[in-house]
Protein backbone atom coordinates (compact mmCIF):
# COMPACT_ATOMS: atom_id res chain seq x y z
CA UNK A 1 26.07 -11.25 -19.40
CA UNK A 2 27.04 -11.17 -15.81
CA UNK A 3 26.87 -7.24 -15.55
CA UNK A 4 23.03 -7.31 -16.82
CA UNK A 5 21.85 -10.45 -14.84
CA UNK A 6 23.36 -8.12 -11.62
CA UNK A 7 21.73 -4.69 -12.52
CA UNK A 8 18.23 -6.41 -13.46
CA UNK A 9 18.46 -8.40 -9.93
CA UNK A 10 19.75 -4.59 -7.99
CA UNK A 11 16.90 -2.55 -10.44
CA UNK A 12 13.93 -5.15 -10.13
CA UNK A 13 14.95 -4.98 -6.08
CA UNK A 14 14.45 -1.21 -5.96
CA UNK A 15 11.26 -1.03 -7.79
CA UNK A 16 9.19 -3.96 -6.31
CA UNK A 17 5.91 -3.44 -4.85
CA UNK A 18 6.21 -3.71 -0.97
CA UNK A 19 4.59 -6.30 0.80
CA UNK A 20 0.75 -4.56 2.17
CA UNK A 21 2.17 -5.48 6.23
CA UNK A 22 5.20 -3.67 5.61
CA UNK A 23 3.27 -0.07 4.70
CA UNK A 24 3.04 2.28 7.41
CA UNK A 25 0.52 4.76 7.80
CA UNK A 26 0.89 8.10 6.56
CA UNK A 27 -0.04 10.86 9.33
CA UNK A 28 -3.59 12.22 8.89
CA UNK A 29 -4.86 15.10 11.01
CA UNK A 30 -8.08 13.92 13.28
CA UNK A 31 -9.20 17.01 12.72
CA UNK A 32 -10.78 16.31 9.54
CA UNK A 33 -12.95 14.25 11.59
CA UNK A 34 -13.91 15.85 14.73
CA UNK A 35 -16.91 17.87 13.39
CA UNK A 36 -18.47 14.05 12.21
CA UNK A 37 -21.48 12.51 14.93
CA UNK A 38 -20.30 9.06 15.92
CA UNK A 39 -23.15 7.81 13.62
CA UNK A 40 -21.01 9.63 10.51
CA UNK A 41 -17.64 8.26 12.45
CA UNK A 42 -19.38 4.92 12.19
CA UNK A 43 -20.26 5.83 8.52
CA UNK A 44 -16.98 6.90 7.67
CA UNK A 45 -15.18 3.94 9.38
CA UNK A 46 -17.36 1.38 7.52
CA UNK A 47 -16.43 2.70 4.13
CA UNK A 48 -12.81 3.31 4.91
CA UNK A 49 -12.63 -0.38 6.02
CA UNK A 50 -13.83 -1.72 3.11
CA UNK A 51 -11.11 0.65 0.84
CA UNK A 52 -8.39 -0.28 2.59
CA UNK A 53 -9.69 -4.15 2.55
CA UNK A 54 -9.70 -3.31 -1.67
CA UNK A 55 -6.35 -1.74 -1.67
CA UNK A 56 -4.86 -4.15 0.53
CA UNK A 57 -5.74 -6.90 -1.64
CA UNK A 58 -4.52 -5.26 -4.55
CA UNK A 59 -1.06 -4.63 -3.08
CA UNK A 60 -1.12 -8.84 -2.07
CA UNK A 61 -1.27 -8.69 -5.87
CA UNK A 62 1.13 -6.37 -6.75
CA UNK A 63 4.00 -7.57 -4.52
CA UNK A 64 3.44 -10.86 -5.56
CA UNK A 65 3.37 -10.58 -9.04
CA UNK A 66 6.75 -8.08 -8.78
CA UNK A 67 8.60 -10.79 -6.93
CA UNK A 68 7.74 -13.28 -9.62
CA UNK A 69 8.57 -10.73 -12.41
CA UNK A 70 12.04 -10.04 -10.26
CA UNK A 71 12.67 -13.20 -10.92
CA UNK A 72 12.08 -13.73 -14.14
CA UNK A 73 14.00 -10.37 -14.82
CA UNK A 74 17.02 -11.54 -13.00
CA UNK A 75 17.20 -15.30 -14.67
CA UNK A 76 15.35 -15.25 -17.73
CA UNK A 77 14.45 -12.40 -19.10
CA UNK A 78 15.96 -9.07 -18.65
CA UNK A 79 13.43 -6.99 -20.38
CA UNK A 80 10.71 -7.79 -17.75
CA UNK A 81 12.58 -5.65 -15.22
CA UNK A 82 10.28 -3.02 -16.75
CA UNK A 83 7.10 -5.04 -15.64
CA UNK A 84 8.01 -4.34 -11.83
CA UNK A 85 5.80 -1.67 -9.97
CA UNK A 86 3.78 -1.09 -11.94
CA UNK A 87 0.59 -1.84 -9.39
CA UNK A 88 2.06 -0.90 -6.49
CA UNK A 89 -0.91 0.78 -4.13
CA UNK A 90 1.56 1.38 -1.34
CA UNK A 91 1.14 5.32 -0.95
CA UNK A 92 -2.54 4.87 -1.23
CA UNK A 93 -2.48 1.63 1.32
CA UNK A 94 -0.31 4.36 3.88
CA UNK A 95 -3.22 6.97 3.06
CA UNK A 96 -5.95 5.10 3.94
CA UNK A 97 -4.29 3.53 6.94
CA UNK A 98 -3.62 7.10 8.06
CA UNK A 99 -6.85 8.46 7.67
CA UNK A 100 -8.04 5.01 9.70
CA UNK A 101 -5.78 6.39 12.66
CA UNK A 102 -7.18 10.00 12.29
CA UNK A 103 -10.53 8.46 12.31
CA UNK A 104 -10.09 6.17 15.43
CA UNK A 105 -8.74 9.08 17.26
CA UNK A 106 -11.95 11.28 16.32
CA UNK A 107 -13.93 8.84 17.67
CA UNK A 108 -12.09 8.46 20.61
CA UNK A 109 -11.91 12.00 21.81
CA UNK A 110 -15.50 12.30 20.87
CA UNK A 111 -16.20 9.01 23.14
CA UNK A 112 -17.85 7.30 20.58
C-alpha cells in the first residue's frame, strides 16, 4: 500500500497545474507588431489584457483544484491521480504573456 500512496504523491507532483505567478513568458518577436499605429497597439493591448486576465483566472483554477486532487490522490484515493492537469492553461498563460512583452516593446520603439 505504501509503494502506491508514494508513486500517486511523486505522479500527482509531476503533473499538477503550475501556479499562474510561476509561468514565464514565452519569447514573442515584436515584430509582429511593429507595422500596428499606436491606436491598433492600444487595440491590441486592450484585448490581450483581457485574455490573459481569462487565462489567468483559469490557471488560479486549475492549480488549485490539482493540489486538492494531489491530495486526495496521495491519501484517499489513488485513482484521482488521473484527475491532475487536466486544465492546466500554463503554455497558453506563457503565450499570451509573451506576446504582451512583444507588444510593449512595439509600442515602445514606436514611442507610443
Amino acid at each position: 500500500m505504501k509503494p502506491i500512496l508514494a508513486f500517486a504523491a511523486v505522479a500527482s507532483l509531476a503533473a499538477c497545474a503550475p501556479d499562474p505567478s510561476t509561468v514565464e513568458a514565452t519569447y514573442v518577436s515584436p515584430v509582429a507588431y511593429s507595422g500596428l499605429t499606436c491606436r491598433e497597439l492600444n487595440a491590441e493591448a486592450a484585448r490581450l489584457s483581457a485574455r490573459l486576465a481569462e487565462v489567468t483566472g483559469k490557471q488560479e483554477v486549475a492549480a488549485a483544484s490539482d493540489a486538492a486532487n494531489a491530495l486526495v490522490a496521495a491519501v484517499i484515493f489513488w485513482p484521482a491521480i488521473f484527475w491532475v492537469g487536466s486544465g492546466d492553461q500554463s503554455p497558453e498563460l506563457a503565450r499570451l504573456r509573451g506576446e504582451a512583452e512583444a507588444l510593449q516593446s512595439a509600442a515602445t520603439a514606436r514611442g507610443c
